[in-house]
C-alpha atoms as a PDB file:
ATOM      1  CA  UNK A   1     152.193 -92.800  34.527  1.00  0.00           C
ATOM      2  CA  UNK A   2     154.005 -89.193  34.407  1.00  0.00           C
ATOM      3  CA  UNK A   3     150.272 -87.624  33.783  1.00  0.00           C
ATOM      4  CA  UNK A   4     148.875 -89.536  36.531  1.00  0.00           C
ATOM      5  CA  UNK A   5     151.199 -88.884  38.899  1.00  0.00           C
ATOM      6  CA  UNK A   6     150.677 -84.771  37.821  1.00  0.00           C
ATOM      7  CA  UNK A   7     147.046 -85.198  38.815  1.00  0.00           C
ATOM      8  CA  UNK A   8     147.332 -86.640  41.946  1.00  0.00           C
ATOM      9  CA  UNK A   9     150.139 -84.094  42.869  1.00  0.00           C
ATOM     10  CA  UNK A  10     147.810 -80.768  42.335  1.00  0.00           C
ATOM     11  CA  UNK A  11     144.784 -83.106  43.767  1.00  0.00           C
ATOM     12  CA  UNK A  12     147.299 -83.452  46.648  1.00  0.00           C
ATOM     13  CA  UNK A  13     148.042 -79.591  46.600  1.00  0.00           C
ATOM     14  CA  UNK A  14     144.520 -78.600  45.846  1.00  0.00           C
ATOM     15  CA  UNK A  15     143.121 -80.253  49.205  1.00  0.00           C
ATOM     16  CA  UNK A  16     144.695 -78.334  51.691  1.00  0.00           C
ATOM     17  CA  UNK A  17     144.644 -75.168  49.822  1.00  0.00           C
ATOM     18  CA  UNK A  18     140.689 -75.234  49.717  1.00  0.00           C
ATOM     19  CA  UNK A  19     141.013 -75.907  53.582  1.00  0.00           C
ATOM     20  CA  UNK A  20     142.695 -72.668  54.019  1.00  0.00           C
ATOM     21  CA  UNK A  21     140.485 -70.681  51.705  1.00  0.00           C
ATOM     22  CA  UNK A  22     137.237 -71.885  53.070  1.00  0.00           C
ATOM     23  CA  UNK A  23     138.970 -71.365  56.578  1.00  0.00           C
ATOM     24  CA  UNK A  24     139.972 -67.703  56.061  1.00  0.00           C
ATOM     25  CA  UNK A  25     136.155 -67.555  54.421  1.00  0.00           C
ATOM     26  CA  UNK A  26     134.827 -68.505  57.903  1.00  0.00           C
ATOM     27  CA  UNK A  27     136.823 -66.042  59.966  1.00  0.00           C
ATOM     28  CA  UNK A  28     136.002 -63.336  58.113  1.00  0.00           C
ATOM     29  CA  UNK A  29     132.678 -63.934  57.809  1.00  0.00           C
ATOM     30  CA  UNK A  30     132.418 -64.899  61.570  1.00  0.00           C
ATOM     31  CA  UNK A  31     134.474 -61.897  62.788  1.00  0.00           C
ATOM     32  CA  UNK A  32     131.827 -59.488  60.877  1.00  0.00           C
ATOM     33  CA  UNK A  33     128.664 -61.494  62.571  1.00  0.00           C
ATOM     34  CA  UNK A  34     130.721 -61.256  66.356  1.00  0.00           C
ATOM     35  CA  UNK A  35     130.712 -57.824  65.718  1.00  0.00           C
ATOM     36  CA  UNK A  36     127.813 -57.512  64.754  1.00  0.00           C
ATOM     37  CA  UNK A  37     126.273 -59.425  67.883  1.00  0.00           C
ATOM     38  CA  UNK A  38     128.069 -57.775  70.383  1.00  0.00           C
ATOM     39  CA  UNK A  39     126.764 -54.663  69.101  1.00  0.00           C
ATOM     40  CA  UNK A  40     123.144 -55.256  69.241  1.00  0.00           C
ATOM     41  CA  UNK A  41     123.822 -57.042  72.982  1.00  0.00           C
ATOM     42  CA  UNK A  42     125.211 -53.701  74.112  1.00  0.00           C
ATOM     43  CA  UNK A  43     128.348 -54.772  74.665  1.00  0.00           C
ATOM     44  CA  UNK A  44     131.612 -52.809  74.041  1.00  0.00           C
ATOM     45  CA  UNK A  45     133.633 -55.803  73.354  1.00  0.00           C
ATOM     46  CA  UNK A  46     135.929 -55.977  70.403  1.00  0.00           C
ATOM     47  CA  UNK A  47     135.837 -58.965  67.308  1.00  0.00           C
ATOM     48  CA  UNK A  48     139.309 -57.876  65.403  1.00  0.00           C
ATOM     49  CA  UNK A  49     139.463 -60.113  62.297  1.00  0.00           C
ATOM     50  CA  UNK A  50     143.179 -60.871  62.312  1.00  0.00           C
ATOM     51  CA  UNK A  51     142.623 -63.606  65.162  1.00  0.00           C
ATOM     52  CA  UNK A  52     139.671 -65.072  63.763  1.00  0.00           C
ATOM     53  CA  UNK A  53     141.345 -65.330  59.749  1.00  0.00           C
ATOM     54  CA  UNK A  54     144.014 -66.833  61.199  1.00  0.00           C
ATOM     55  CA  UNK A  55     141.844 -69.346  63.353  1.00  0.00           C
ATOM     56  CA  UNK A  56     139.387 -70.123  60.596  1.00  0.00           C
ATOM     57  CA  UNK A  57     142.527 -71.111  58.353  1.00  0.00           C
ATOM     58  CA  UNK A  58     143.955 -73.051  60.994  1.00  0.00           C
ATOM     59  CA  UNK A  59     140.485 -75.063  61.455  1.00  0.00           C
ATOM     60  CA  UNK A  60     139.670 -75.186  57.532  1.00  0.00           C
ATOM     61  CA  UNK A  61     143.140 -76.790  56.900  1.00  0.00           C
ATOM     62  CA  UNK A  62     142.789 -79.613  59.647  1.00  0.00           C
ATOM     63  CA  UNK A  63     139.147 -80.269  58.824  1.00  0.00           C
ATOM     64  CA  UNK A  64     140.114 -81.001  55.119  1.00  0.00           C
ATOM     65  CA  UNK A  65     142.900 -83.420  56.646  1.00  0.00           C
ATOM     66  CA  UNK A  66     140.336 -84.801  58.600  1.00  0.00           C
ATOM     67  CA  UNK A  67     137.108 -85.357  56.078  1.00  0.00           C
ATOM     68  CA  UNK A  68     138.435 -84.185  52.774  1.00  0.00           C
ATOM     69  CA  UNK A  69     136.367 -81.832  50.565  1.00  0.00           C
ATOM     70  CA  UNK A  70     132.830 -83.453  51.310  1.00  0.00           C
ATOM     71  CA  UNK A  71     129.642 -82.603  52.775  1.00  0.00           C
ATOM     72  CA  UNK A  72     130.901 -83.468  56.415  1.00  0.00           C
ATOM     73  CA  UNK A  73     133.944 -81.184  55.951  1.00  0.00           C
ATOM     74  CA  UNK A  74     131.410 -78.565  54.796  1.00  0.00           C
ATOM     75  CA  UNK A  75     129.583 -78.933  57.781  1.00  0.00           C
ATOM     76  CA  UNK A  76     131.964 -78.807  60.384  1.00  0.00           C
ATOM     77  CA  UNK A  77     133.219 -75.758  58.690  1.00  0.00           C
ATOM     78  CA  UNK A  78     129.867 -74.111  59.446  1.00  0.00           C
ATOM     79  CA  UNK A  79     130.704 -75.484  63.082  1.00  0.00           C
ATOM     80  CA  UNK A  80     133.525 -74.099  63.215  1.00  0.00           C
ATOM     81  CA  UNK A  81     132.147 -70.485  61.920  1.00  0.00           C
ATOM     82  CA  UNK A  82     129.407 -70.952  64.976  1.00  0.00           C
ATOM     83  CA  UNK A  83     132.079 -71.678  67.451  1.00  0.00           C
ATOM     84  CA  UNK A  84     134.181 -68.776  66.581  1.00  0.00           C
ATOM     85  CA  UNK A  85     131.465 -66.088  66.925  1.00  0.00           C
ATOM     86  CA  UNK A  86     129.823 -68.284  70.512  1.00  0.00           C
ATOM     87  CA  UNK A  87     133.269 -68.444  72.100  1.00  0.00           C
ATOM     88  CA  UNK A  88     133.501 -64.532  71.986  1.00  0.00           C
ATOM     89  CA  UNK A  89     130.366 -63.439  72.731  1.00  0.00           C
ATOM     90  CA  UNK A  90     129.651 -65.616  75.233  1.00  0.00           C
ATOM     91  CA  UNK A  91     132.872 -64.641  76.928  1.00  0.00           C
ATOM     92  CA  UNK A  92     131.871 -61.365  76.512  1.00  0.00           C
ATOM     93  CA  UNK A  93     128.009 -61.362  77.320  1.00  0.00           C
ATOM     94  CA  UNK A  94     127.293 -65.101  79.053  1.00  0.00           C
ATOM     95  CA  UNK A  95     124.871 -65.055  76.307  1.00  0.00           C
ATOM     96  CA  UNK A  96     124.756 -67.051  72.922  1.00  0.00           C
ATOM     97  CA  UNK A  97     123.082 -66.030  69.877  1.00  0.00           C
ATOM     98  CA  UNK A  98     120.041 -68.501  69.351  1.00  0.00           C
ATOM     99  CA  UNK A  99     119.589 -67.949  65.635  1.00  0.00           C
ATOM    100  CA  UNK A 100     123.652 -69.085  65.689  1.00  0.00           C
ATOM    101  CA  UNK A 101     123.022 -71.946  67.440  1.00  0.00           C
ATOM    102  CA  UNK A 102     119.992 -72.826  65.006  1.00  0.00           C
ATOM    103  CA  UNK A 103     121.573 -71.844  61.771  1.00  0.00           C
ATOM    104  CA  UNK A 104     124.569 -74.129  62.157  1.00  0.00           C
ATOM    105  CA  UNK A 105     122.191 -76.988  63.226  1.00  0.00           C
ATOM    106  CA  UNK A 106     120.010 -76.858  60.019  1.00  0.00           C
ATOM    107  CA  UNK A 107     122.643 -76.441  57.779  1.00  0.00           C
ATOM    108  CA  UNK A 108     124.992 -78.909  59.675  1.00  0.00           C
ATOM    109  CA  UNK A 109     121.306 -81.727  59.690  1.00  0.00           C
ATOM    110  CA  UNK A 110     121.082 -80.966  56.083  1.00  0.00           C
ATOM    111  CA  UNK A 111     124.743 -81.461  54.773  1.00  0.00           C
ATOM    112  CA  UNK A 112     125.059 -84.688  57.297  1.00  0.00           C
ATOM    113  CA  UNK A 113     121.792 -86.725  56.162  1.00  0.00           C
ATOM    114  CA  UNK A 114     122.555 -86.084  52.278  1.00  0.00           C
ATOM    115  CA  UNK A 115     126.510 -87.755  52.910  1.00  0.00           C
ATOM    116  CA  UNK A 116     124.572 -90.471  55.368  1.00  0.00           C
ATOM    117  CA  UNK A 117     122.657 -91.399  52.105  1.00  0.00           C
ATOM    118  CA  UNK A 118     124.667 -90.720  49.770  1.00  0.00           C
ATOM    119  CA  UNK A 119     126.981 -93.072  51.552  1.00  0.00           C
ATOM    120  CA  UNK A 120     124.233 -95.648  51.906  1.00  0.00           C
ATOM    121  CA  UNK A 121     124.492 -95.439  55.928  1.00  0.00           C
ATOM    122  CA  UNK A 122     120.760 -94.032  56.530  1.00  0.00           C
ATOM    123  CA  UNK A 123     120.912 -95.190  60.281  1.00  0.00           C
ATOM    124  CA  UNK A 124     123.723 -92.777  60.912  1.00  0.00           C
ATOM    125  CA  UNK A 125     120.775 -90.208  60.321  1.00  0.00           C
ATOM    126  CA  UNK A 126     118.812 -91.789  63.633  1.00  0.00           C
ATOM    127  CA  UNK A 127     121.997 -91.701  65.505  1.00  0.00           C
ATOM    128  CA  UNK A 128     122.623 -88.476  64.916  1.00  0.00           C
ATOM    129  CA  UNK A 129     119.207 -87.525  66.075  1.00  0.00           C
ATOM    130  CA  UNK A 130     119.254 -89.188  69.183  1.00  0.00           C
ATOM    131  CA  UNK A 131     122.624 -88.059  70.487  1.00  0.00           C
ATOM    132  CA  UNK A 132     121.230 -84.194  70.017  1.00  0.00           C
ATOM    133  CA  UNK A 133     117.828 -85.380  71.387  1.00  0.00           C
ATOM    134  CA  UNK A 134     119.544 -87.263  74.457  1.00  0.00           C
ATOM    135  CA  UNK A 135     121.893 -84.398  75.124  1.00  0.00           C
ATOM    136  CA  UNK A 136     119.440 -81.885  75.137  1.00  0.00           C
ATOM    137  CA  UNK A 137     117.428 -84.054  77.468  1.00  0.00           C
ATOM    138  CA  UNK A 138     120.377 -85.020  79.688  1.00  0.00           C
ATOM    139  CA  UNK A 139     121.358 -81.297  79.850  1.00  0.00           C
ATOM    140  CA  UNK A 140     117.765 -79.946  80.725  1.00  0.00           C
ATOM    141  CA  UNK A 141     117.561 -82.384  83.493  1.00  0.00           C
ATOM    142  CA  UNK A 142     121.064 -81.134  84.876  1.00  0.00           C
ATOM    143  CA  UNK A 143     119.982 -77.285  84.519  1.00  0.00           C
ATOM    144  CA  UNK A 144     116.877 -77.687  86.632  1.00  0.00           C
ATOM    145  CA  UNK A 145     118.836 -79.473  89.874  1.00  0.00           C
ATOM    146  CA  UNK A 146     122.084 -77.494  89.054  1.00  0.00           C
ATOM    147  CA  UNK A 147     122.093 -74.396  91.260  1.00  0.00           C
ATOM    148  CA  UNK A 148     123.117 -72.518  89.208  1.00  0.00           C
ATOM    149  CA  UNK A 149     122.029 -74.309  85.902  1.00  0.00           C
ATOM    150  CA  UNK A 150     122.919 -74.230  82.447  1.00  0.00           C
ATOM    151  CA  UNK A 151     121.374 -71.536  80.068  1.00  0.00           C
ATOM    152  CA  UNK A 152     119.034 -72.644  77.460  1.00  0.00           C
ATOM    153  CA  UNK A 153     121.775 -71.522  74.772  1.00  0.00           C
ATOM    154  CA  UNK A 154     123.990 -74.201  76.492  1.00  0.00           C
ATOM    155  CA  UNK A 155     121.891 -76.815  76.001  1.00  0.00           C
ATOM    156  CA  UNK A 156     120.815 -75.438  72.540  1.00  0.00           C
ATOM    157  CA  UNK A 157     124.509 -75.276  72.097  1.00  0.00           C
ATOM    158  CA  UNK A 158     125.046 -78.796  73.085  1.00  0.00           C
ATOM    159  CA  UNK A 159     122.418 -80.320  71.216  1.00  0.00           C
ATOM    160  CA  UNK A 160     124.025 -79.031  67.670  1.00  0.00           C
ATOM    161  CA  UNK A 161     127.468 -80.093  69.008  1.00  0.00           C
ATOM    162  CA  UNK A 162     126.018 -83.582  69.753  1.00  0.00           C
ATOM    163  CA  UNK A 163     124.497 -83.999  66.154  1.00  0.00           C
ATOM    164  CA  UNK A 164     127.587 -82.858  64.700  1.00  0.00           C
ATOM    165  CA  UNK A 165     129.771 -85.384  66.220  1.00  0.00           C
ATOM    166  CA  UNK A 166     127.587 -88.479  65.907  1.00  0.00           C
ATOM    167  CA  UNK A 167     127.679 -88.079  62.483  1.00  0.00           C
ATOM    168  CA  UNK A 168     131.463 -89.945  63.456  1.00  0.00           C
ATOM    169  CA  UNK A 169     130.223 -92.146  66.225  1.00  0.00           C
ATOM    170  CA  UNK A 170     128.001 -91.907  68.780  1.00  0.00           C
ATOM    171  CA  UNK A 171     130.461 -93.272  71.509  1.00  0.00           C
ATOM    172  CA  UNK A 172     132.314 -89.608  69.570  1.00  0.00           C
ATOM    173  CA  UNK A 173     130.066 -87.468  70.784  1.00  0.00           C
ATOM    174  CA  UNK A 174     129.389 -88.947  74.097  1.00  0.00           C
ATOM    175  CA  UNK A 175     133.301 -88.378  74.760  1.00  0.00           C
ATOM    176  CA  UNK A 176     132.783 -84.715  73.337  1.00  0.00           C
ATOM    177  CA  UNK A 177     129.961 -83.638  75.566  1.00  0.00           C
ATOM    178  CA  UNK A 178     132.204 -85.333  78.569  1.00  0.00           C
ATOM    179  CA  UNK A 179     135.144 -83.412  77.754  1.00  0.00           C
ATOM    180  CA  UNK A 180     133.795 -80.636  78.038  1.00  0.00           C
ATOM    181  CA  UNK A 181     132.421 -81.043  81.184  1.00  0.00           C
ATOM    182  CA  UNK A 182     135.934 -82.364  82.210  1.00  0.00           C
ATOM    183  CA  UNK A 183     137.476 -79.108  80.786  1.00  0.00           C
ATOM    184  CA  UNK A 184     135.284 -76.520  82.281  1.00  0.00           C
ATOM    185  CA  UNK A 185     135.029 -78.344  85.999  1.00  0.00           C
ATOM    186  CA  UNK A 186     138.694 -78.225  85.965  1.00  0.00           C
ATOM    187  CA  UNK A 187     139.135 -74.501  84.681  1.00  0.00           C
ATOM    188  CA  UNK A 188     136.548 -73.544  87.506  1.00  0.00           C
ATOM    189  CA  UNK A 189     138.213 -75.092  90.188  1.00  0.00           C
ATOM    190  CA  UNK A 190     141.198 -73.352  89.224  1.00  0.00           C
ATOM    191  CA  UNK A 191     139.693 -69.865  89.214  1.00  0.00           C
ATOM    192  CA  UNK A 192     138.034 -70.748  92.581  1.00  0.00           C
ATOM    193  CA  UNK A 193     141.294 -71.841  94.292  1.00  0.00           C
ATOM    194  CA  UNK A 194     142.657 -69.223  92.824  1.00  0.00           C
ATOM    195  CA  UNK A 195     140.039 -66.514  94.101  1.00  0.00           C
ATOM    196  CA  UNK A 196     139.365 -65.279  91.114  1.00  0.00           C
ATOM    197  CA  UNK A 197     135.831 -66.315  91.387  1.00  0.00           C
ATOM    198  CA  UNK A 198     133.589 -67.738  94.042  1.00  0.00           C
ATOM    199  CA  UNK A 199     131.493 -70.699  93.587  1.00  0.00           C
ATOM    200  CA  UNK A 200     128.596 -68.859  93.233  1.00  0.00           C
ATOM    201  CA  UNK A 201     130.036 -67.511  90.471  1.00  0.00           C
ATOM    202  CA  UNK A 202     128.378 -67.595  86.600  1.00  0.00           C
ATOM    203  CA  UNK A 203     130.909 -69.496  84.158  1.00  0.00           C
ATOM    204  CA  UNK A 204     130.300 -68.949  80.220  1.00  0.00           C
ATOM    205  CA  UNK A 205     129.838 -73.012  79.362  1.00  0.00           C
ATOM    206  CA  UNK A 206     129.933 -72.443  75.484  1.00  0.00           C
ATOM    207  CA  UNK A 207     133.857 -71.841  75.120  1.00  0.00           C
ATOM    208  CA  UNK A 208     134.563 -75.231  76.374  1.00  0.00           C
ATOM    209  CA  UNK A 209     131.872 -77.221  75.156  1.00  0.00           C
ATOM    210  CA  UNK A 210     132.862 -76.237  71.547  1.00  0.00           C
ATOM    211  CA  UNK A 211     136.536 -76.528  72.479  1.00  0.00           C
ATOM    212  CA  UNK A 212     136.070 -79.993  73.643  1.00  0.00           C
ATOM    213  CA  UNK A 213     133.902 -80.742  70.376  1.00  0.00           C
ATOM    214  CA  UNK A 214     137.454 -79.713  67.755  1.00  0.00           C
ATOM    215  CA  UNK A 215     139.370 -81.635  70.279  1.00  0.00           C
ATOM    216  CA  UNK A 216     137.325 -84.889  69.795  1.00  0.00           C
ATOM    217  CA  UNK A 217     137.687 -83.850  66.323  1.00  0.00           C
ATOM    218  CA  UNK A 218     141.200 -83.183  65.337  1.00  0.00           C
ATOM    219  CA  UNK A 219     142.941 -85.058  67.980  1.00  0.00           C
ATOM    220  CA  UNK A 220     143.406 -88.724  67.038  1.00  0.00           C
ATOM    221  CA  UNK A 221     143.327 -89.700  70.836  1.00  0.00           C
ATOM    222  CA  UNK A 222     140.798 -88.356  71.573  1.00  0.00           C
ATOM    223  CA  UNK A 223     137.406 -88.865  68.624  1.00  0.00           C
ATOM    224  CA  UNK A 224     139.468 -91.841  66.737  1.00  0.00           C
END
């Protein structure tokens, strides 16, 4: 009983610890690649990697508390690592990196459909699937009668976010894509009534749509 009880203490200690090493992995990794995308969009924005170590670890240890060291852990972590770099470039530019967006979407398909099977749950593969395909859909149709639209990286954007978070629930990742809507309408009003913009003004979309994503995530009321 003594040796058991050992075990499941370091496999206790062991958990969180990997959280915050594969966190600080993604911020440093995604601090290099911000840099080095702001650089080749001309912009003179700055990526130090303080802020983004300290964020990755902060992510990598609540996305172990939330799915363990498994393949869906592994892929929000690449999530994550896309939503560090997108929320400062597109701050920076209004532009996200399409080869981002993709990476973390092939990866993230991959790492999803082998726990789906390996979990004997194959139709969580078709539901993840269709929530990306119905977003993307849903937010093409809203970019051509917007006036003044979504960008093709946001619905990209969306589309990976969408696939990610069915892999919980569908009814998940119809309250993340919400949220975010929520979020942003709110924070433009704001900046409206405030005068500092207009409402012709162009909003970077990305921020809060991955924002609301880790919210659905990590907040129990929220994506439970």
């Amino acid at each position: 009983h003594t040796r058991l009880r050992t075990v499941t203490g370091v496999q206790t200690c062991a958990l969180p610890i990997s959280g915050i090493l594969v966190g600080a992995l993604i911020g440093t990794s995604s601090a290099r690649r911000t840099r080095r995308v702001l650089r080749e969009m001309g912009s003179i924005a700055r990526a130090p990697r303080l802020p983004f170590v300290l964020v990755g670890i902060a992510l990598g240890a609540a996305l172990v508390d939330r799915f363990g060291a498994g393949l869906q852990f592994l892929a929000f972590c690449g999530l994550a690592s896309m939503g560090l770099e997108h929320i400062v470039v597109d701050r920076a530019t209004h532009r996200l990196a399409r080869a981002t967006t993709m990476r973390a979407g092939f990866f993230g398909f991959v790492l999803l459909s082998i726990d789906a099977l390996s979990d004997a749950r194959p139709g969580r593969i078709a539901v993840m699937v269709g929530a990306s395909l119905l977003t993307a859909l849903a937010l093409t149709v809203l970019s051509a009668v917007s006036r003044n639209g979504l960008g093709r990286g946001d619905v990209r954007l969306a589309s990976v976010l969408a696939l990610h978070l069915a892999s919980i629930g569908a009814l998940v990742a119809l309250r993340g894509i919400a949220l975010s809507f929520i979020v942003g309408g709110v924070v433009a009003v704001v900046l409206v009534l405030s005068r500092r913009a207009t409402r012709s003004s162009t909003f970077a979309f990305g921020p809060y749509l991955i924002v609301a994503t880790f919210a659905v995530v990590l907040i129990p009321a929220f994506g439970r």
